[in-house]
Protein backbone atom coordinates (compact mmCIF):
# COMPACT_ATOMS: atom_id res chain seq x y z
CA UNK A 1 112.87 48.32 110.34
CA UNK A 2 109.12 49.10 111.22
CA UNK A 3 107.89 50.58 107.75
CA UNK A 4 104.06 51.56 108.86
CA UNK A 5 103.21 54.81 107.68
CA UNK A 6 104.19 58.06 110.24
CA UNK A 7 101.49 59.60 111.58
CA UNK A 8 101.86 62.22 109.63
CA UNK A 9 102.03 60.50 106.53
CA UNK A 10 98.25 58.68 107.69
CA UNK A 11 96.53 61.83 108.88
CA UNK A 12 97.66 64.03 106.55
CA UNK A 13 97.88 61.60 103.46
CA UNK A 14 94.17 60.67 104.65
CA UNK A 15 92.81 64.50 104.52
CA UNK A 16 94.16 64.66 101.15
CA UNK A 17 92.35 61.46 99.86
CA UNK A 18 88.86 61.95 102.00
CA UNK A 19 88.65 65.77 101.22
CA UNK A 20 90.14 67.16 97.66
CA UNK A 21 87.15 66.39 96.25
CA UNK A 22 85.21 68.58 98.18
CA UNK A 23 88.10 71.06 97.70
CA UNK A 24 88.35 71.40 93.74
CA UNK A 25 88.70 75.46 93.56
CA UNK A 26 91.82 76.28 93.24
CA UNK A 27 93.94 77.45 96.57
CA UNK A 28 94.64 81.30 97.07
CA UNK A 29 97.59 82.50 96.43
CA UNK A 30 99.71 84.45 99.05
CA UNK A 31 103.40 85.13 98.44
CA UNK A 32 104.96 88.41 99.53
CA UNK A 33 108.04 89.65 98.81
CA UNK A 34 109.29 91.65 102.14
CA UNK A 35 111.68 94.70 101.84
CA UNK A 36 114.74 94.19 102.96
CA UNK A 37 117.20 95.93 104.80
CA UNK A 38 117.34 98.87 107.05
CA UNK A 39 114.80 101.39 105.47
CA UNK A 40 113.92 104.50 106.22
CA UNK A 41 113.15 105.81 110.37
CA UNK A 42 109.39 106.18 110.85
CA UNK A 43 108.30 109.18 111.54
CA UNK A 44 104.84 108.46 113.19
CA UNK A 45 104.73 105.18 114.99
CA UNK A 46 101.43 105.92 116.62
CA UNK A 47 99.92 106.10 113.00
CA UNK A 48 101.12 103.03 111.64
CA UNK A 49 100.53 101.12 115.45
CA UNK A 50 96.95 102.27 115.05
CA UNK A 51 96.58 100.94 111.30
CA UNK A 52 97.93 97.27 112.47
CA UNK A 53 95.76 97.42 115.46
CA UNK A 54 92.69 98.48 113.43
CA UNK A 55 93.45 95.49 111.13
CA UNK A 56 93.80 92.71 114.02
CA UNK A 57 90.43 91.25 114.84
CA UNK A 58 90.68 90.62 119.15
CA UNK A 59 87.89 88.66 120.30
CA UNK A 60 87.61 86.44 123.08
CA UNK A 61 87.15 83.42 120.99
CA UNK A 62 86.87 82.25 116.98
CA UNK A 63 85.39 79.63 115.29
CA UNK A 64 86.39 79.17 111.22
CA UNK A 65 86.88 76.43 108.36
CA UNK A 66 90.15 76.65 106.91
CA UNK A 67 90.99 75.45 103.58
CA UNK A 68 94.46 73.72 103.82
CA UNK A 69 97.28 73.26 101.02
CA UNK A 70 100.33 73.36 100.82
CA UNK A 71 103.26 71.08 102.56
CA UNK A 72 103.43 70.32 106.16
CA UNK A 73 106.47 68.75 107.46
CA UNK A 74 107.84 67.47 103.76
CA UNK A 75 104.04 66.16 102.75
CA UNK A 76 101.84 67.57 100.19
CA UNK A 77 98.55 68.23 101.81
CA UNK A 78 94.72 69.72 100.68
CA UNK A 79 92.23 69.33 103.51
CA UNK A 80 89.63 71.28 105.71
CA UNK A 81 90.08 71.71 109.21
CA UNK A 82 87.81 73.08 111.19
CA UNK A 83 89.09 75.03 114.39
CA UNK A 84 87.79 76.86 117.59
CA UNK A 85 90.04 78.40 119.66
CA UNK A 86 90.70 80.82 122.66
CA UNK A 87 93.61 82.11 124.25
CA UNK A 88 94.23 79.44 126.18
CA UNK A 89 92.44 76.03 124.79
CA UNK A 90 91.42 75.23 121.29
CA UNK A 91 89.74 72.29 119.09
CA UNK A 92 91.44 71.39 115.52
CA UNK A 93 89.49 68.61 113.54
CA UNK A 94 90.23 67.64 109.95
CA UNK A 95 86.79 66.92 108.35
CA UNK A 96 85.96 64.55 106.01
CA UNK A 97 83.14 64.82 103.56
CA UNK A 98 81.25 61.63 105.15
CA UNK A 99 81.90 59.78 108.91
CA UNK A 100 84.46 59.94 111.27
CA UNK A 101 86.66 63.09 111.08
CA UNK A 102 90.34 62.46 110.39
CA UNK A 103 91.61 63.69 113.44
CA UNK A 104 90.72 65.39 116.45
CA UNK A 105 92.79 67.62 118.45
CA UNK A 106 91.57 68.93 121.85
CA UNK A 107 93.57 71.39 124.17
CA UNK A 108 93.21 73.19 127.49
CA UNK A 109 95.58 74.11 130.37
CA UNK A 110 96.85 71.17 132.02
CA UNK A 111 96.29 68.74 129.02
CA UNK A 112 95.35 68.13 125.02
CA UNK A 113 94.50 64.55 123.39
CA UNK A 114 94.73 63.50 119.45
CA UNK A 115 92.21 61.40 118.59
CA UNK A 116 92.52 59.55 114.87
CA UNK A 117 89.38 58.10 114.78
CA UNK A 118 89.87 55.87 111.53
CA UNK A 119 92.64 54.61 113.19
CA UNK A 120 91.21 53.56 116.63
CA UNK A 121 94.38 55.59 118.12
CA UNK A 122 94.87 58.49 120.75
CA UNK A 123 97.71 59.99 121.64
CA UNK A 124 97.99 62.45 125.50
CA UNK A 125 99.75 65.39 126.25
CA UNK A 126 100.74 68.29 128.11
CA UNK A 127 99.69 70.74 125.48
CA UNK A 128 98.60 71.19 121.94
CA UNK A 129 102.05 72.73 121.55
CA UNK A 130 103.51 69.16 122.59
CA UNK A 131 100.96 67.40 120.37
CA UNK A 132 101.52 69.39 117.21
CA UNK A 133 105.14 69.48 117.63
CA UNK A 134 105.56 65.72 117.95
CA UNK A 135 103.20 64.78 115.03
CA UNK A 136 103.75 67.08 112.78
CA UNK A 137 106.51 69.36 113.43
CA UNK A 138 104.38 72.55 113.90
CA UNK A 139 104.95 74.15 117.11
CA UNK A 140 101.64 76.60 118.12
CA UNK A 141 99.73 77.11 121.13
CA UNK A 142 96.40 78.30 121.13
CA UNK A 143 97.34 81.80 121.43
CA UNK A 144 99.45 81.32 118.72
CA UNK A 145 96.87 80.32 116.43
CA UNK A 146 94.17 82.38 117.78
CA UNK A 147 96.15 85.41 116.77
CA UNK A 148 96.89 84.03 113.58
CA UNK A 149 93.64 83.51 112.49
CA UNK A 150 92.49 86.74 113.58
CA UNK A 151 94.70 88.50 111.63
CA UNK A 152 96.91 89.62 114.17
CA UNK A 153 99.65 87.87 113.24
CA UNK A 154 101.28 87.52 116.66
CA UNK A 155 100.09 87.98 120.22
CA UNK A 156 100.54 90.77 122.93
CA UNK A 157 102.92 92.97 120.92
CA UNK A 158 103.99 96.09 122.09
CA UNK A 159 105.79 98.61 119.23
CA UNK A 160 109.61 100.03 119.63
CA UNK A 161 109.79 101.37 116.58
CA UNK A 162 109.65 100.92 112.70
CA UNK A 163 110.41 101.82 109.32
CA UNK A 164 109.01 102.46 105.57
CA UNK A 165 110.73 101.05 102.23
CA UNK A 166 109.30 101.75 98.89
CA UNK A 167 105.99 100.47 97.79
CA UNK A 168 104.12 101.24 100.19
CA UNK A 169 105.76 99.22 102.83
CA UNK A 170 105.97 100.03 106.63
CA UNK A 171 108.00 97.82 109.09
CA UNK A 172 106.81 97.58 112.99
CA UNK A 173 109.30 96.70 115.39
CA UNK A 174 108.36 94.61 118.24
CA UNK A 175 109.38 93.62 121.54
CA UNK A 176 111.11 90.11 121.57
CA UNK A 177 112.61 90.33 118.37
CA UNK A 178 108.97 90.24 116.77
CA UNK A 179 107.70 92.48 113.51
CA UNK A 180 104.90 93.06 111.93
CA UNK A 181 104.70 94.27 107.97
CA UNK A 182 102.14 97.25 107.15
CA UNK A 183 101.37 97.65 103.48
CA UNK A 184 99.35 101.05 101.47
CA UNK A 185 96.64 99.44 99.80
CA UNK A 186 94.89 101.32 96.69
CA UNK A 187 93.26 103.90 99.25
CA UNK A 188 96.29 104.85 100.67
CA UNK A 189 95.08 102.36 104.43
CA UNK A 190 97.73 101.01 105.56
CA UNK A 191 96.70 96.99 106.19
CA UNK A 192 98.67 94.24 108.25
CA UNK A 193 99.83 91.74 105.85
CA UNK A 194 102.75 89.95 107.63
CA UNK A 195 104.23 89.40 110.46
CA UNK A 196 107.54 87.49 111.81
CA UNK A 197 108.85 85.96 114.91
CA UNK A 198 111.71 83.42 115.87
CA UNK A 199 109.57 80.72 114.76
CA UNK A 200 107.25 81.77 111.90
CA UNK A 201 106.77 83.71 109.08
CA UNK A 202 102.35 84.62 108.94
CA UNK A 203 101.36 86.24 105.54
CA UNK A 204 97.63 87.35 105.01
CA UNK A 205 95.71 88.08 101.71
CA UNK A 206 93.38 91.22 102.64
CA UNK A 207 91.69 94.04 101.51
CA UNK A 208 90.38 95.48 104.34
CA UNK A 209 90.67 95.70 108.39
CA UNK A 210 88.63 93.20 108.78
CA UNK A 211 89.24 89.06 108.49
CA UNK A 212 92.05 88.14 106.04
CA UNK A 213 91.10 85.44 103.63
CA UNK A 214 94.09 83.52 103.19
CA UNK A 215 96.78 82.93 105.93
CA UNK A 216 100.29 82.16 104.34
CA UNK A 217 102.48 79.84 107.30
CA UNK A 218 106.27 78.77 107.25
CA UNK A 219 108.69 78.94 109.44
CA UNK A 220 111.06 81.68 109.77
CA UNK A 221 114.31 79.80 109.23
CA UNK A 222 116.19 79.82 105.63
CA UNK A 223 117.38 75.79 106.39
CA UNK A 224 116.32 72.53 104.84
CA UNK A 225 114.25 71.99 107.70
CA UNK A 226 112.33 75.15 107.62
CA UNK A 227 111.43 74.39 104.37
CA UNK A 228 109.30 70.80 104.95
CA UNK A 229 106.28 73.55 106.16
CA UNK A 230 104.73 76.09 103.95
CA UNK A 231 100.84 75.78 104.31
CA UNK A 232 98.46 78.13 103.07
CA UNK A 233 94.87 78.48 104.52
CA UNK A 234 91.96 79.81 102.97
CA UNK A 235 89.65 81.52 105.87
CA UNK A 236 85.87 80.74 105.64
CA UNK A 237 83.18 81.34 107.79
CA UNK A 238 85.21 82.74 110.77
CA UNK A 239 82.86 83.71 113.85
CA UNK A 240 84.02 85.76 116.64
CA UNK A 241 82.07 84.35 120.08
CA UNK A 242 82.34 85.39 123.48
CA UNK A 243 83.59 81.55 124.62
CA UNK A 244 83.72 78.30 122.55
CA UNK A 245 80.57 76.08 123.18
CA UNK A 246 80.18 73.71 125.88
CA UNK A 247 82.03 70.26 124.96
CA UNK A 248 83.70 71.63 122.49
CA UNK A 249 87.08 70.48 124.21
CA UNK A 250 85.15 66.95 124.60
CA UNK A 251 86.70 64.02 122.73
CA UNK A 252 85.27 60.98 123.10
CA UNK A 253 87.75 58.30 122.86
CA UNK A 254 86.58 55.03 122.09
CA UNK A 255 87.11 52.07 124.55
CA UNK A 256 90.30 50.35 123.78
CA UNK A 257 91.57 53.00 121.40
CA UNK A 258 95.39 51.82 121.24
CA UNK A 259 97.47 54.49 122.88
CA UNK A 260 100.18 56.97 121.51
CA UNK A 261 102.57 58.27 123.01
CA UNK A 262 104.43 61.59 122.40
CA UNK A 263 107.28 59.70 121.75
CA UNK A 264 105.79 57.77 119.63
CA UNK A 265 104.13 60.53 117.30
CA UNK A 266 108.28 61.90 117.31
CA UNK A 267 109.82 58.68 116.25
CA UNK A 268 107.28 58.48 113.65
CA UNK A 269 108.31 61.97 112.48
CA UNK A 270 112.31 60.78 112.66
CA UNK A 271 111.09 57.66 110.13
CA UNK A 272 109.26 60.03 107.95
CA UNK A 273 112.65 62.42 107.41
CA UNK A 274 115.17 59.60 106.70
């Protein structure tokens, strides 16, 4: 039986070690209890659509740190990441506090690579969907995460209808089975705190329309397996651009770098869940 550390277990296990001690403040709390059940009919959808749309920040591109804790696929992690993204490409890079980052993950149509520096490793794919999925069992596209970092919570959502629940609460319904959670906050403005599709539950800590600063992930799923992810991410610095900078989707992989496969980065997953 091969007993090497997963890949998971070396990138993630190695953020922990290389950055908690430039990460001593405690990590933000986010943990919202959603109503539940049917609720009341809305009576102005328009209102409530304008208050969610007021509090999603769409920009052509975004650059932030995020502050990572929490538990991704079953391991305890605490780590920074730095990530630029657009709709359509992104760059995710877990820093370390001296030399070679952790990892590098770069992604654009047609193709995304994984580069573990400290490891001499790179792994090739058709997307960083494909990547992330394989090595660490979180499924997101750049879109995805673009509109999770800008406080949107999904992407492209059109409303179809909602409803309001005590507490200030205000459901959106979405088209493909998608919502979004509206909440009063101590002016009375409503503010989009959470939203929900098939795949993932997105909380945000806010106080205003404008960035969140701290982004709550987990999948949607009540199963054993849903559980292994529940990350929280503390938003700093986040910088709204007209296009990431050129090279940023570079990655310079050394010469003889052992190759990864996707299969690889999945079987290394299976070994980690046994």
């Amino acid at each position: 039986m091969d007993t090497r550390p997963s890949v998971i277990q070396r990138v993630m296990v190695a953020i922990s070690a290389a950055v908690l001690l430039a990460t001593a403040a405690c990590a933000p709390k986010v943990n919202l209890a959603l109503p539940t059940g049917a609720g009341t009919p809305l009576a102005d959808v328009a209102v409530a659509e304008q208050a969610a749309r007021a509090s999603c920040r769409t920009h052509p591109a975004i650059s932030a740190d995020l502050r990572l804790s929490g538990r991704i696929d079953g391991e305890r992690v605490r780590g920074t990441l730095q990530v630029g993204v657009t709709r359509e490409a992104m760059r995710l890079e877990g820093l370390a506090p001296f030399g070679a980052p952790v990892f590098v993950l770069a992604a654009r149509p047609g193709g995304a690579v994984l580069l573990l520096p400290r490891e001499t490793a790179v792994a090739r794919g058709d997307s960083a969907l494909e990547l992330l999925d394989a090595a660490v069992g979180v499924a997101l596209t750049p879109q995805d995460l673009l509109a999770i970092v800008s406080g949107c919570g999904v992407a492209d959502w059109n409303v179809s209808g909602g409803a309001t629940f005590s507490g200030g609460w205000t459901r959106l319904d979405l088209d493909q089975a998608r919502a979004l959670w509206l909440r009063s906050g101590a002016d009375g403005t409503l503010l989009l705190v959470a939203a929900q599709d098939s795949r993932w539950r997105i909380e945000y800590t806010r106080t205003s329309a404008g960035w969140p600063t701290a982004i709550r992930l987990r999948p949607s799923g009540s199963d054993a397996t849903a559980s292994r992810t529940d990350a929280v991410l503390a938003l700093e610095a986040p910088e709204a651009m007209a296009a990431l900078p050129e090279g940023a989707l570079d990655v310079d992989v050394p010469a003889g770098a052992r190759e990864l496969t996707v299969a690889d980065l999945r079987r290394s997953r299976t070994l980690t869940e046994r």
